[in-house]
C-alpha atoms as a PDB file:
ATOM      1  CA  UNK A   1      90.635  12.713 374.130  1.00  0.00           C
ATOM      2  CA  UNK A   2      89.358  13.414 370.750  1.00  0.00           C
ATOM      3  CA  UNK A   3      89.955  16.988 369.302  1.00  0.00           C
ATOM      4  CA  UNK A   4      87.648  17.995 367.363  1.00  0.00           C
ATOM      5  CA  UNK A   5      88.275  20.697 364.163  1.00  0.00           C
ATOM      6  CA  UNK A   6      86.517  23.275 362.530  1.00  0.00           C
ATOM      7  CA  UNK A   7      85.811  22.953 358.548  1.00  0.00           C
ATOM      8  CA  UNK A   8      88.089  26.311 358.543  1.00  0.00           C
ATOM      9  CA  UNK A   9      91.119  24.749 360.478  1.00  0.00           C
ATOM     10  CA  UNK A  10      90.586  21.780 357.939  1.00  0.00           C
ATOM     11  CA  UNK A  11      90.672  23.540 354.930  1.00  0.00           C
ATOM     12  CA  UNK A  12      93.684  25.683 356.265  1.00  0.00           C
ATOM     13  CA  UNK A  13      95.656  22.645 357.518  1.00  0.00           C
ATOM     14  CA  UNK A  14      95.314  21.309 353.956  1.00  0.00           C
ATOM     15  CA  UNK A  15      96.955  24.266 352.471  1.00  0.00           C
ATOM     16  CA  UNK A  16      99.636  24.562 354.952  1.00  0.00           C
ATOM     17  CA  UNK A  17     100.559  21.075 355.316  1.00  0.00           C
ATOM     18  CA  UNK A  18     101.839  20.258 351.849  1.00  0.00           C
ATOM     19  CA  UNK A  19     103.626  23.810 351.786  1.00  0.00           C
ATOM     20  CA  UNK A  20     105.692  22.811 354.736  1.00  0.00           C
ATOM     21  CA  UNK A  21     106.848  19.389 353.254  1.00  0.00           C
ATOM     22  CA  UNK A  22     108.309  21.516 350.529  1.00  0.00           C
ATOM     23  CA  UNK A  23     112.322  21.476 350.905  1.00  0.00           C
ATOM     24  CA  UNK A  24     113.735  25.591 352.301  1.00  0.00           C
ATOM     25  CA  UNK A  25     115.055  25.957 349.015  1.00  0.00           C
ATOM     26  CA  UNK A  26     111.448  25.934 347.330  1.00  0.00           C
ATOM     27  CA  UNK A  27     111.399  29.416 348.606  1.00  0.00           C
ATOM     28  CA  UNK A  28     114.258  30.372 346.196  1.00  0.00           C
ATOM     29  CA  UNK A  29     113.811  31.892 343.083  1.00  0.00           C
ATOM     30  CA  UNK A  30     116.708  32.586 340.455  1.00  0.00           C
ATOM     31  CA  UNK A  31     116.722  34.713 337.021  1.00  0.00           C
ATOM     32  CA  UNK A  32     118.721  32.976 334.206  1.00  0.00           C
ATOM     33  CA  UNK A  33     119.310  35.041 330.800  1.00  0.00           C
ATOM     34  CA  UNK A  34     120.344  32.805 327.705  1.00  0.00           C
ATOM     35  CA  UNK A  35     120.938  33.133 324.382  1.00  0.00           C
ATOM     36  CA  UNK A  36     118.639  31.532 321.399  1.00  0.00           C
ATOM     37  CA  UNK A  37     121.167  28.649 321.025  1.00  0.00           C
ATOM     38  CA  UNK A  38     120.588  27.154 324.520  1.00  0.00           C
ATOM     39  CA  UNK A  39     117.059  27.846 325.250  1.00  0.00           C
ATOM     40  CA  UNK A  40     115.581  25.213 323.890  1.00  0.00           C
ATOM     41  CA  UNK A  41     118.133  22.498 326.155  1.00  0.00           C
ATOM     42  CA  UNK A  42     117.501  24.908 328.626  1.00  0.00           C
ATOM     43  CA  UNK A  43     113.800  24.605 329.003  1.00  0.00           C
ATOM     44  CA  UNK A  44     114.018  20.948 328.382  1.00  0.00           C
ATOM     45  CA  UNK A  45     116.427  20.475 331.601  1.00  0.00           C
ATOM     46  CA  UNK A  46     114.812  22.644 334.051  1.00  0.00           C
ATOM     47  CA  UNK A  47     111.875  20.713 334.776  1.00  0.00           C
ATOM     48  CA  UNK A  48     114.435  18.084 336.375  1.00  0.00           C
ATOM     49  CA  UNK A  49     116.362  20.430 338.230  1.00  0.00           C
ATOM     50  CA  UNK A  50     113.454  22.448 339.502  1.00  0.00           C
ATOM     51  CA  UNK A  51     111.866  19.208 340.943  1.00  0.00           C
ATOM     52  CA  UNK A  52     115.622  17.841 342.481  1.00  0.00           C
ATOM     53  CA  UNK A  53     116.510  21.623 344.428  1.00  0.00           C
ATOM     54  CA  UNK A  54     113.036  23.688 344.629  1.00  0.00           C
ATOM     55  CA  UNK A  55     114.851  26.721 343.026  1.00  0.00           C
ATOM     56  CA  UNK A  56     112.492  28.318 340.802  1.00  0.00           C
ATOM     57  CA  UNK A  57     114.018  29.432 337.711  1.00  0.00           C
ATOM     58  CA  UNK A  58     112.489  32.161 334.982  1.00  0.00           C
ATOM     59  CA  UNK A  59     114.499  32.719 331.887  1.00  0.00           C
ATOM     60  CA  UNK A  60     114.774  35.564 329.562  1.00  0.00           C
ATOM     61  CA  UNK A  61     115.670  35.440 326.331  1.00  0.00           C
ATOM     62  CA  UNK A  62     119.238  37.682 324.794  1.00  0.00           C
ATOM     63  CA  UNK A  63     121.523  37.717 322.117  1.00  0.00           C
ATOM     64  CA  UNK A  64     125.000  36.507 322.693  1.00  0.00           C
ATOM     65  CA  UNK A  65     127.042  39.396 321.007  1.00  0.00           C
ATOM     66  CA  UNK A  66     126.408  42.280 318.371  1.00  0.00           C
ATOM     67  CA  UNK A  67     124.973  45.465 318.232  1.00  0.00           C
ATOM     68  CA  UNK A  68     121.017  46.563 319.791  1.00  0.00           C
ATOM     69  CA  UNK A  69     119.741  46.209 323.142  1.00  0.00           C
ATOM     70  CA  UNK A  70     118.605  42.677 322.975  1.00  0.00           C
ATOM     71  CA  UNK A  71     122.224  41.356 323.385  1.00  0.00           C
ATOM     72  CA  UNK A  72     122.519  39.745 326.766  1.00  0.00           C
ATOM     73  CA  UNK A  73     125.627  42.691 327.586  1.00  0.00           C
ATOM     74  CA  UNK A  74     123.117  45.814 326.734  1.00  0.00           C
ATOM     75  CA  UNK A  75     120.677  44.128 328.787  1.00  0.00           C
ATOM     76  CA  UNK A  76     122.600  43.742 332.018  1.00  0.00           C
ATOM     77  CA  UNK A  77     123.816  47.299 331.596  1.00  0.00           C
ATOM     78  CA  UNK A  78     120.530  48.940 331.371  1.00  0.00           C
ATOM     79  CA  UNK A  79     119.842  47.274 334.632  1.00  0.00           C
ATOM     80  CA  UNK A  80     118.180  43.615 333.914  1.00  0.00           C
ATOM     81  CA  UNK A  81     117.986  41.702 337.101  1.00  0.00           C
ATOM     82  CA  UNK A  82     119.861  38.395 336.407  1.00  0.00           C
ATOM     83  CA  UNK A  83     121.777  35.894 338.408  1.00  0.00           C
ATOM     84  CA  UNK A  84     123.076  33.169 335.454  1.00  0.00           C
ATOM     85  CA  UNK A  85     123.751  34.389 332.029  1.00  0.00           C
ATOM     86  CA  UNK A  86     124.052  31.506 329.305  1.00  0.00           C
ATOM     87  CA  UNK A  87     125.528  32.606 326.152  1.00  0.00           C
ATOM     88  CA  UNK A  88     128.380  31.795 323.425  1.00  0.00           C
ATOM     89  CA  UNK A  89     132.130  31.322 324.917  1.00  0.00           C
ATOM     90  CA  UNK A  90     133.021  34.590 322.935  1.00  0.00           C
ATOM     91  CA  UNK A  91     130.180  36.445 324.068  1.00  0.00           C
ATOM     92  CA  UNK A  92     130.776  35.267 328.489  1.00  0.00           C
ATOM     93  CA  UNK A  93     134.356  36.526 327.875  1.00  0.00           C
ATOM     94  CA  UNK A  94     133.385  39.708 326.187  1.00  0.00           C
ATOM     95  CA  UNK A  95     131.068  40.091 329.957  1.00  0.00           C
ATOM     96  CA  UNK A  96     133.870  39.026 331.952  1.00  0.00           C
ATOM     97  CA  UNK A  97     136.287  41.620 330.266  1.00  0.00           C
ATOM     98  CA  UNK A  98     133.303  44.180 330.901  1.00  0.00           C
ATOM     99  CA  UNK A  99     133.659  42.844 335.181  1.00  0.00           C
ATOM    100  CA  UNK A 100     130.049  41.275 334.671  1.00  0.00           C
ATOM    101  CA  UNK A 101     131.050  38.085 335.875  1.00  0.00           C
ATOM    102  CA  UNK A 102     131.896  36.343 339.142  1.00  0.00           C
ATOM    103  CA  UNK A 103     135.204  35.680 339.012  1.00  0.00           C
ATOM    104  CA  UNK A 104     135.809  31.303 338.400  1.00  0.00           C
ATOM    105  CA  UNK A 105     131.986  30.584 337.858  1.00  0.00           C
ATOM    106  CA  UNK A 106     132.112  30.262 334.409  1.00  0.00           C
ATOM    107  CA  UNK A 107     131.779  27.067 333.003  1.00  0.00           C
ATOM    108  CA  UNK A 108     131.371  25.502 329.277  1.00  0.00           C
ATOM    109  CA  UNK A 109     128.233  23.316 328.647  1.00  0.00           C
ATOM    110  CA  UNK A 110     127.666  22.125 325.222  1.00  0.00           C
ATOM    111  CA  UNK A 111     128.720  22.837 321.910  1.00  0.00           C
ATOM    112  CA  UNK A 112     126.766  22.282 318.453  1.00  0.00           C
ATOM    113  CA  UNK A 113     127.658  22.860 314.938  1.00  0.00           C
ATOM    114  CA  UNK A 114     126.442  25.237 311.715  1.00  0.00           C
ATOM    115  CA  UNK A 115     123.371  23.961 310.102  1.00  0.00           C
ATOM    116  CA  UNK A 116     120.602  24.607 307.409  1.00  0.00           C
ATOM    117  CA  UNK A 117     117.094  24.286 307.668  1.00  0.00           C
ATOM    118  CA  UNK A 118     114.289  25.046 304.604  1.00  0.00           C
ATOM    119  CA  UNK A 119     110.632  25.250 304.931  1.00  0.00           C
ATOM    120  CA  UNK A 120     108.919  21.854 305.331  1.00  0.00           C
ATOM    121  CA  UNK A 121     107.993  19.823 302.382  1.00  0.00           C
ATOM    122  CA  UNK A 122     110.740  22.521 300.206  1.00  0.00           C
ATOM    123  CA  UNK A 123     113.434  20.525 298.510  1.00  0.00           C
ATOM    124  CA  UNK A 124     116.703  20.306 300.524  1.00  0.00           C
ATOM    125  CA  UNK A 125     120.003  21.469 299.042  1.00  0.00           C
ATOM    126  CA  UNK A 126     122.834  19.632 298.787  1.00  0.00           C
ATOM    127  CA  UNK A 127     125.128  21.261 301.399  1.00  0.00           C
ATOM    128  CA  UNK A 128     127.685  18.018 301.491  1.00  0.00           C
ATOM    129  CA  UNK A 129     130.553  19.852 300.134  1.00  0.00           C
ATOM    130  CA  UNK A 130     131.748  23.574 299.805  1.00  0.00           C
ATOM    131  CA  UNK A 131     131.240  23.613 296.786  1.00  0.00           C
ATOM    132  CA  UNK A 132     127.651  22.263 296.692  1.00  0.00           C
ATOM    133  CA  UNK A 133     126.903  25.055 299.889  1.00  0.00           C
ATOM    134  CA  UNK A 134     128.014  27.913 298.115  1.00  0.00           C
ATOM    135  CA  UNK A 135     125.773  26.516 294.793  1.00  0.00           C
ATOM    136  CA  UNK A 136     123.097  26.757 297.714  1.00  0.00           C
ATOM    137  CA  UNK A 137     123.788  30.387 299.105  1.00  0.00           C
ATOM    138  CA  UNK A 138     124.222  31.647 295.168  1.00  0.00           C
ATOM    139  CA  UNK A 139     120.845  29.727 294.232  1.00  0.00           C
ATOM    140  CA  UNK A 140     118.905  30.595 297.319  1.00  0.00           C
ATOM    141  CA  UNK A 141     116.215  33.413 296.825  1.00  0.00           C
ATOM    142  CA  UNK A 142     116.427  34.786 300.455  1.00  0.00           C
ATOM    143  CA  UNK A 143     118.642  33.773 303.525  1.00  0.00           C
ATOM    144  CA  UNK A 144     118.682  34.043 307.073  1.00  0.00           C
ATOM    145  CA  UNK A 145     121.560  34.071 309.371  1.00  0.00           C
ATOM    146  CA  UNK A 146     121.954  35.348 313.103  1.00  0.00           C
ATOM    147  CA  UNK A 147     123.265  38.634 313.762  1.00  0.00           C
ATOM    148  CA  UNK A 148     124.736  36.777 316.824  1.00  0.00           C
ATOM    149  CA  UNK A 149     128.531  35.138 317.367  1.00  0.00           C
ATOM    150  CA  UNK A 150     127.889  32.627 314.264  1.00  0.00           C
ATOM    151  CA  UNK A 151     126.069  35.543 311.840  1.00  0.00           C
ATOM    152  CA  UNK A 152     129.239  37.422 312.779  1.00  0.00           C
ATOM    153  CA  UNK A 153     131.690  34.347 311.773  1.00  0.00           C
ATOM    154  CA  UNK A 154     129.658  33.713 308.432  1.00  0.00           C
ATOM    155  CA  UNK A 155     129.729  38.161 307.530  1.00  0.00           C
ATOM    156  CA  UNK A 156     133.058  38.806 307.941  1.00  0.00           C
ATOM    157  CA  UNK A 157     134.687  34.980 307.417  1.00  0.00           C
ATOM    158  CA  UNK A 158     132.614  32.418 305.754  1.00  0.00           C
ATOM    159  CA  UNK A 159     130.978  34.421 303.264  1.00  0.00           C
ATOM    160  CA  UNK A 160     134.247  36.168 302.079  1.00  0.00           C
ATOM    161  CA  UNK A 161     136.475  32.918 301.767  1.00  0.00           C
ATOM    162  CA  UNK A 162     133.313  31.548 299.267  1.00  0.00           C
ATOM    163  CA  UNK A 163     133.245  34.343 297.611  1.00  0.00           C
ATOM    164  CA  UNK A 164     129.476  35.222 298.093  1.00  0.00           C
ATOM    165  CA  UNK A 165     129.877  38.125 300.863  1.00  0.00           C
ATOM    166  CA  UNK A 166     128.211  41.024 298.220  1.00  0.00           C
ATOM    167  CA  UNK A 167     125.456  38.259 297.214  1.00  0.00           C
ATOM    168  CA  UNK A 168     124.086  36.664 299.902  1.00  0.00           C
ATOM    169  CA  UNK A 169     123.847  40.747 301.983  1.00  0.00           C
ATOM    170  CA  UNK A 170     121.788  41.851 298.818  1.00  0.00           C
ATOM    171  CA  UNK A 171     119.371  38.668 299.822  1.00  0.00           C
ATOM    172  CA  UNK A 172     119.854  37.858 303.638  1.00  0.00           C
ATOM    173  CA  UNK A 173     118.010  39.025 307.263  1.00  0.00           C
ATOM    174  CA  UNK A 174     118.226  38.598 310.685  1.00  0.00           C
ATOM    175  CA  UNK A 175     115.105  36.945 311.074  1.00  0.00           C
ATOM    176  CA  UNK A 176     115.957  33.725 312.192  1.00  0.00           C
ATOM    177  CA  UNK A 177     114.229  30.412 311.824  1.00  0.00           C
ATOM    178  CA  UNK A 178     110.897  31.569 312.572  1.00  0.00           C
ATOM    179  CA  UNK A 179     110.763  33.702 308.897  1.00  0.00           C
ATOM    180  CA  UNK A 180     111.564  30.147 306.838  1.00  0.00           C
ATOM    181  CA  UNK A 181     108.336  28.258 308.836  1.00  0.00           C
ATOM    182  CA  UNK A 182     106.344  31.562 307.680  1.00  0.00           C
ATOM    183  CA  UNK A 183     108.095  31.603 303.559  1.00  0.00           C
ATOM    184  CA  UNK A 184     109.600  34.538 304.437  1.00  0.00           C
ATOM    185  CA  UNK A 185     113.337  33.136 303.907  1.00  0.00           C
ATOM    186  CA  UNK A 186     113.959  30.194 301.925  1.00  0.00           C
ATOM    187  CA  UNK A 187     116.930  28.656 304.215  1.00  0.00           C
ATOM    188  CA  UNK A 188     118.434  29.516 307.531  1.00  0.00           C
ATOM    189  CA  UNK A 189     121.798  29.280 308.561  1.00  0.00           C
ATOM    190  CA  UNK A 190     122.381  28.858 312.358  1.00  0.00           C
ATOM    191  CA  UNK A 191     123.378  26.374 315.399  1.00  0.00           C
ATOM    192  CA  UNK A 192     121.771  23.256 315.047  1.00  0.00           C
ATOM    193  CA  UNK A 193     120.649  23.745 318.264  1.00  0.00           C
ATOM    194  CA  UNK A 194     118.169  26.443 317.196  1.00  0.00           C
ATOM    195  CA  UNK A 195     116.817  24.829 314.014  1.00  0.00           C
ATOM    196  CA  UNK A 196     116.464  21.261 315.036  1.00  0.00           C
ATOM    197  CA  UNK A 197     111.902  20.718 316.294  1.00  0.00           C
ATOM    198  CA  UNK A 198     110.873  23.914 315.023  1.00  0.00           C
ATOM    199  CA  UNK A 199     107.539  23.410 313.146  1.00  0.00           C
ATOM    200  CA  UNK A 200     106.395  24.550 309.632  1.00  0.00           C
ATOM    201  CA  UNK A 201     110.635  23.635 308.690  1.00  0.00           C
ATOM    202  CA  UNK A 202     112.774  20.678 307.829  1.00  0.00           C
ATOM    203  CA  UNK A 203     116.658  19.968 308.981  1.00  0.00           C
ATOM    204  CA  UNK A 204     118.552  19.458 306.127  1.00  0.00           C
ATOM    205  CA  UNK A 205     122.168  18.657 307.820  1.00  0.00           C
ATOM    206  CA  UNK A 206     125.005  19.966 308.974  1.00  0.00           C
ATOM    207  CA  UNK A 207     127.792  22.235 306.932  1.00  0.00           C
ATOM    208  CA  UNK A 208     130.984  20.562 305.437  1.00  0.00           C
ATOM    209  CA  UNK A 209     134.005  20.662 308.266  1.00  0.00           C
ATOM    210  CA  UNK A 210     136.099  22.752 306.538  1.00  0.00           C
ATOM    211  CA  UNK A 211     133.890  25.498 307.271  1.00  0.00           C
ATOM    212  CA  UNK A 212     132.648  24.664 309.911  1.00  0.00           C
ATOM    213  CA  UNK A 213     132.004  26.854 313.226  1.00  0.00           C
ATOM    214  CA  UNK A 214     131.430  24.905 316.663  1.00  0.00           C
ATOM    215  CA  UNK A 215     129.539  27.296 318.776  1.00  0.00           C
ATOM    216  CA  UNK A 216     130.232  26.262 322.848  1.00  0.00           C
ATOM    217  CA  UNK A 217     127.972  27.821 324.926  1.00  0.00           C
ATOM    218  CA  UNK A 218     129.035  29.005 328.338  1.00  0.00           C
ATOM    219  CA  UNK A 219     127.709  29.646 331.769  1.00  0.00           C
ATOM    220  CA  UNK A 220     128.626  32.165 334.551  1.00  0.00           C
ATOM    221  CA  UNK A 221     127.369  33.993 337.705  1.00  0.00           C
ATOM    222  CA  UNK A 222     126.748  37.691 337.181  1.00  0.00           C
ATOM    223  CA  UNK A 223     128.854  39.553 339.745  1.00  0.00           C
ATOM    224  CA  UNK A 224     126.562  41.221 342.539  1.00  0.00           C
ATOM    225  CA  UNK A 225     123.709  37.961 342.063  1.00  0.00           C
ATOM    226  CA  UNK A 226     122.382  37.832 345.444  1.00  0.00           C
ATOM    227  CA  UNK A 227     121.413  34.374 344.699  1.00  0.00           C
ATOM    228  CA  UNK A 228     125.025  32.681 344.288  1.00  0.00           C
ATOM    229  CA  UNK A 229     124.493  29.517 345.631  1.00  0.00           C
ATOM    230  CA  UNK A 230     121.479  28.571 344.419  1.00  0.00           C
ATOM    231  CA  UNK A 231     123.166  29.973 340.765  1.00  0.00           C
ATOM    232  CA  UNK A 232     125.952  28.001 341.400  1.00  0.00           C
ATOM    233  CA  UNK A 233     123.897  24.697 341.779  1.00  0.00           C
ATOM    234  CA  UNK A 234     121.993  25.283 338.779  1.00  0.00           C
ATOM    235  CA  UNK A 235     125.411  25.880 336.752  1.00  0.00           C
ATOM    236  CA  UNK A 236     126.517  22.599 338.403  1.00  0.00           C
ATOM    237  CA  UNK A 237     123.741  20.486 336.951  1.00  0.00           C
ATOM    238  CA  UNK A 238     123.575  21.861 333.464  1.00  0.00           C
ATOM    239  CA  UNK A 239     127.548  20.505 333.369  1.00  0.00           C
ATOM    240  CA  UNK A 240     126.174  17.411 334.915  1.00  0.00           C
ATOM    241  CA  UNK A 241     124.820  14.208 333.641  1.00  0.00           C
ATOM    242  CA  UNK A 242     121.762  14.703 334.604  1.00  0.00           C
ATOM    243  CA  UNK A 243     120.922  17.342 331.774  1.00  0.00           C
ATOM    244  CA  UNK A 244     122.784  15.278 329.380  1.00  0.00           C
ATOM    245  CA  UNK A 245     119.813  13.779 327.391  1.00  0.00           C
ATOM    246  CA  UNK A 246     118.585  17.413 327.246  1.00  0.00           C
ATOM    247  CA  UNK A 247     121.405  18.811 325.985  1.00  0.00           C
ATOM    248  CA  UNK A 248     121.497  15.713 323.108  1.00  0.00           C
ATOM    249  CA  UNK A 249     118.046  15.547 322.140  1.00  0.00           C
ATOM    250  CA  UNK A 250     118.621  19.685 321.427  1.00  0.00           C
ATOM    251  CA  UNK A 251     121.500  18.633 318.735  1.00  0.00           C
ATOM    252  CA  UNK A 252     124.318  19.633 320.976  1.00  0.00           C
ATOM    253  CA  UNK A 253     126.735  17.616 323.288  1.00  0.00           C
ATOM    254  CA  UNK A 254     127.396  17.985 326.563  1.00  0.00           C
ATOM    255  CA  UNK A 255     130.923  19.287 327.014  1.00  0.00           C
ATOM    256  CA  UNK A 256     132.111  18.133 330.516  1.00  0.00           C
ATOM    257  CA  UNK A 257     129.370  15.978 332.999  1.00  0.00           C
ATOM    258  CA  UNK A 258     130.317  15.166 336.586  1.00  0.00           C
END
C-alpha cells in the first residue's frame, strides 16, 4: 500500500528529519567568558569541538585582572551569566579566593610569552637584549601595554628594574594592539598570543628571558553554572590534543593534552 503525502507533510518532514539526527546535546548551549590572550585560540578551537559534542558555545570578551568593570571578576559580580571563565592563572585564583569557582575544575591550558609588535611596513627594533629593549621603550614615541596581569608585571616590575617606569607612563595607553594598526601607538607590548595575525601590524619577536613574563592561561567552572557537564567537557578538550594546533598556530603551547 502506497501512502501518499501532502506537499505540507513533505516540506515539514524535511525540516524535522535532519533536526532529529542531531545528537541530545545539540540542544545545549554554554556561555564561556575569556580574556584577550585566549580568544583568538579560543575561536580557532571551537569550531572542532562544537561539531564533536553539539554544545553551542558564545563567548564574551573580559579582562583578566585590574581595575573597571570589564575585568572578567566585576563582570560576574554585577550578574553576567557565565558557565567557563578563561583567564590568566593569577587572575582564576584571584576568582577562586572570591568563591567564584567550582571547587577542582580549574585547569591550565597554554602559556605564551611577552612580545612586541609595530605598525606594518615600520622598522622593527632591536629587542634581542635588555639593553637594546630599553633603547626601544626610551626611543619609542608612544607605547601600549595591557592594563591586564602582564601591564601590571611591566608597571610595577619591568619598567622599574630598566629604569624607564617615569618615561614610558608620560608616553604609554591601554589601548592595545588595535591603536598600533591605526598609528595611534608606535609599539605594543603584550602576550604573543594577542599580537601574532592582527592586520595593519608586524611581529617583531619575543622579549629577552631575563625579563621575561610567561602568561598561563587557566580554565574553571563558575560555581552555580547550571551547565557543568557540558562546561566540564569543553574544559576537557581545550587541555586536549585535539585543540593543540589551535593553541600553536595562536603563539602559545599547550600546557598538558590528554
Amino acid at each position: 500500500m502506497m501512502i501518499r503525502l501532502s506537499k505540507n507533510t513533505v516540506g515539514l518532514l524535511a525540516v524535522l528529519l535532519p533536526l532529529l539526527a542531531i545528537p541530545s546535546a545539540a540542544w545545549s548551549q554554554i556561555r564561556v567568558m575569556t580574556s584577550g590572550g585566549f580568544a583568538a585560540p579560543l575561536k580557532a578551537a571551537l569550531p572542532a569541538f562544537e561539531k564533536e559534542t553539539g554544545i553551542a558555545v558564545t563567548v564574551s570578551l573580559g579582562k583578566s585582572q585590574g581595575a573597571g568593570p570589564e575585568t572578567i571578576a566585576a563582570q560576574l559580580k554585577n550578574g553576567a551569566q557565565v558557565d567557563v571563565v578563561i583567564l590568566s592563572r593569577e587572575g582564576l585564583n584571584d576568582l577562586a579566593a572570591d568563591g567564584r569557582i567550582a571547587a577542582g575544575s580549574d585547569a591550565d591550558i597554554a602559556k605564551t610569552p611577552l612580545g612586541v609588535a609595530v605598525k606594518a611596513g615600520a622598522p622593527k627594533p632591536d629587542i634581542a637584549t635588555v639593553a637594546g629593549f630599553k633603547d626601544t621603550l626610551l626611543r619609542a614615541k608612544s607605547i601600549t601595554y595591557p592594563s591586564s596581569t602582564t601591564g601590571i608585571y611591566m608597571v610595577t616590575k619591568l619598567f622599574p628594574q630598566l629604569g624607564v617606569a617615569k618615561e614610558v607612563a608620560a608616553k604609554s595607553n591601554n589601548a592595545g594592539i588595535a591603536s598600533v594598526a591605526k598609528g595611534e601607538a608606535e609599539i605594543a607590548i603584550q602576550p604573543v598570543s594577542e599580537l601574532l595575525h592582527v592586520p595593519g601590524t608586524d611581529f617583531v619577536g619575543i622579549l629577552p628571558q631575563e625579563i621575561q613574563y610567561i602568561s598561563v592561561f587557566s580554565a574553571g567552572l563558575v560555581k552555580g553554572s547550571s551547565h557543568e557537564d557540558q562546561a566540564t567537557r569543553l574544559v576537557r578538550f581545550l587541555t586536549s590534543a585535539k585543540a593543540a594546533d589551535a593553541i600553536r598556530e595562536s603563539g602559545m603551547e599547550p600546557i598538558k593534552t590528554r
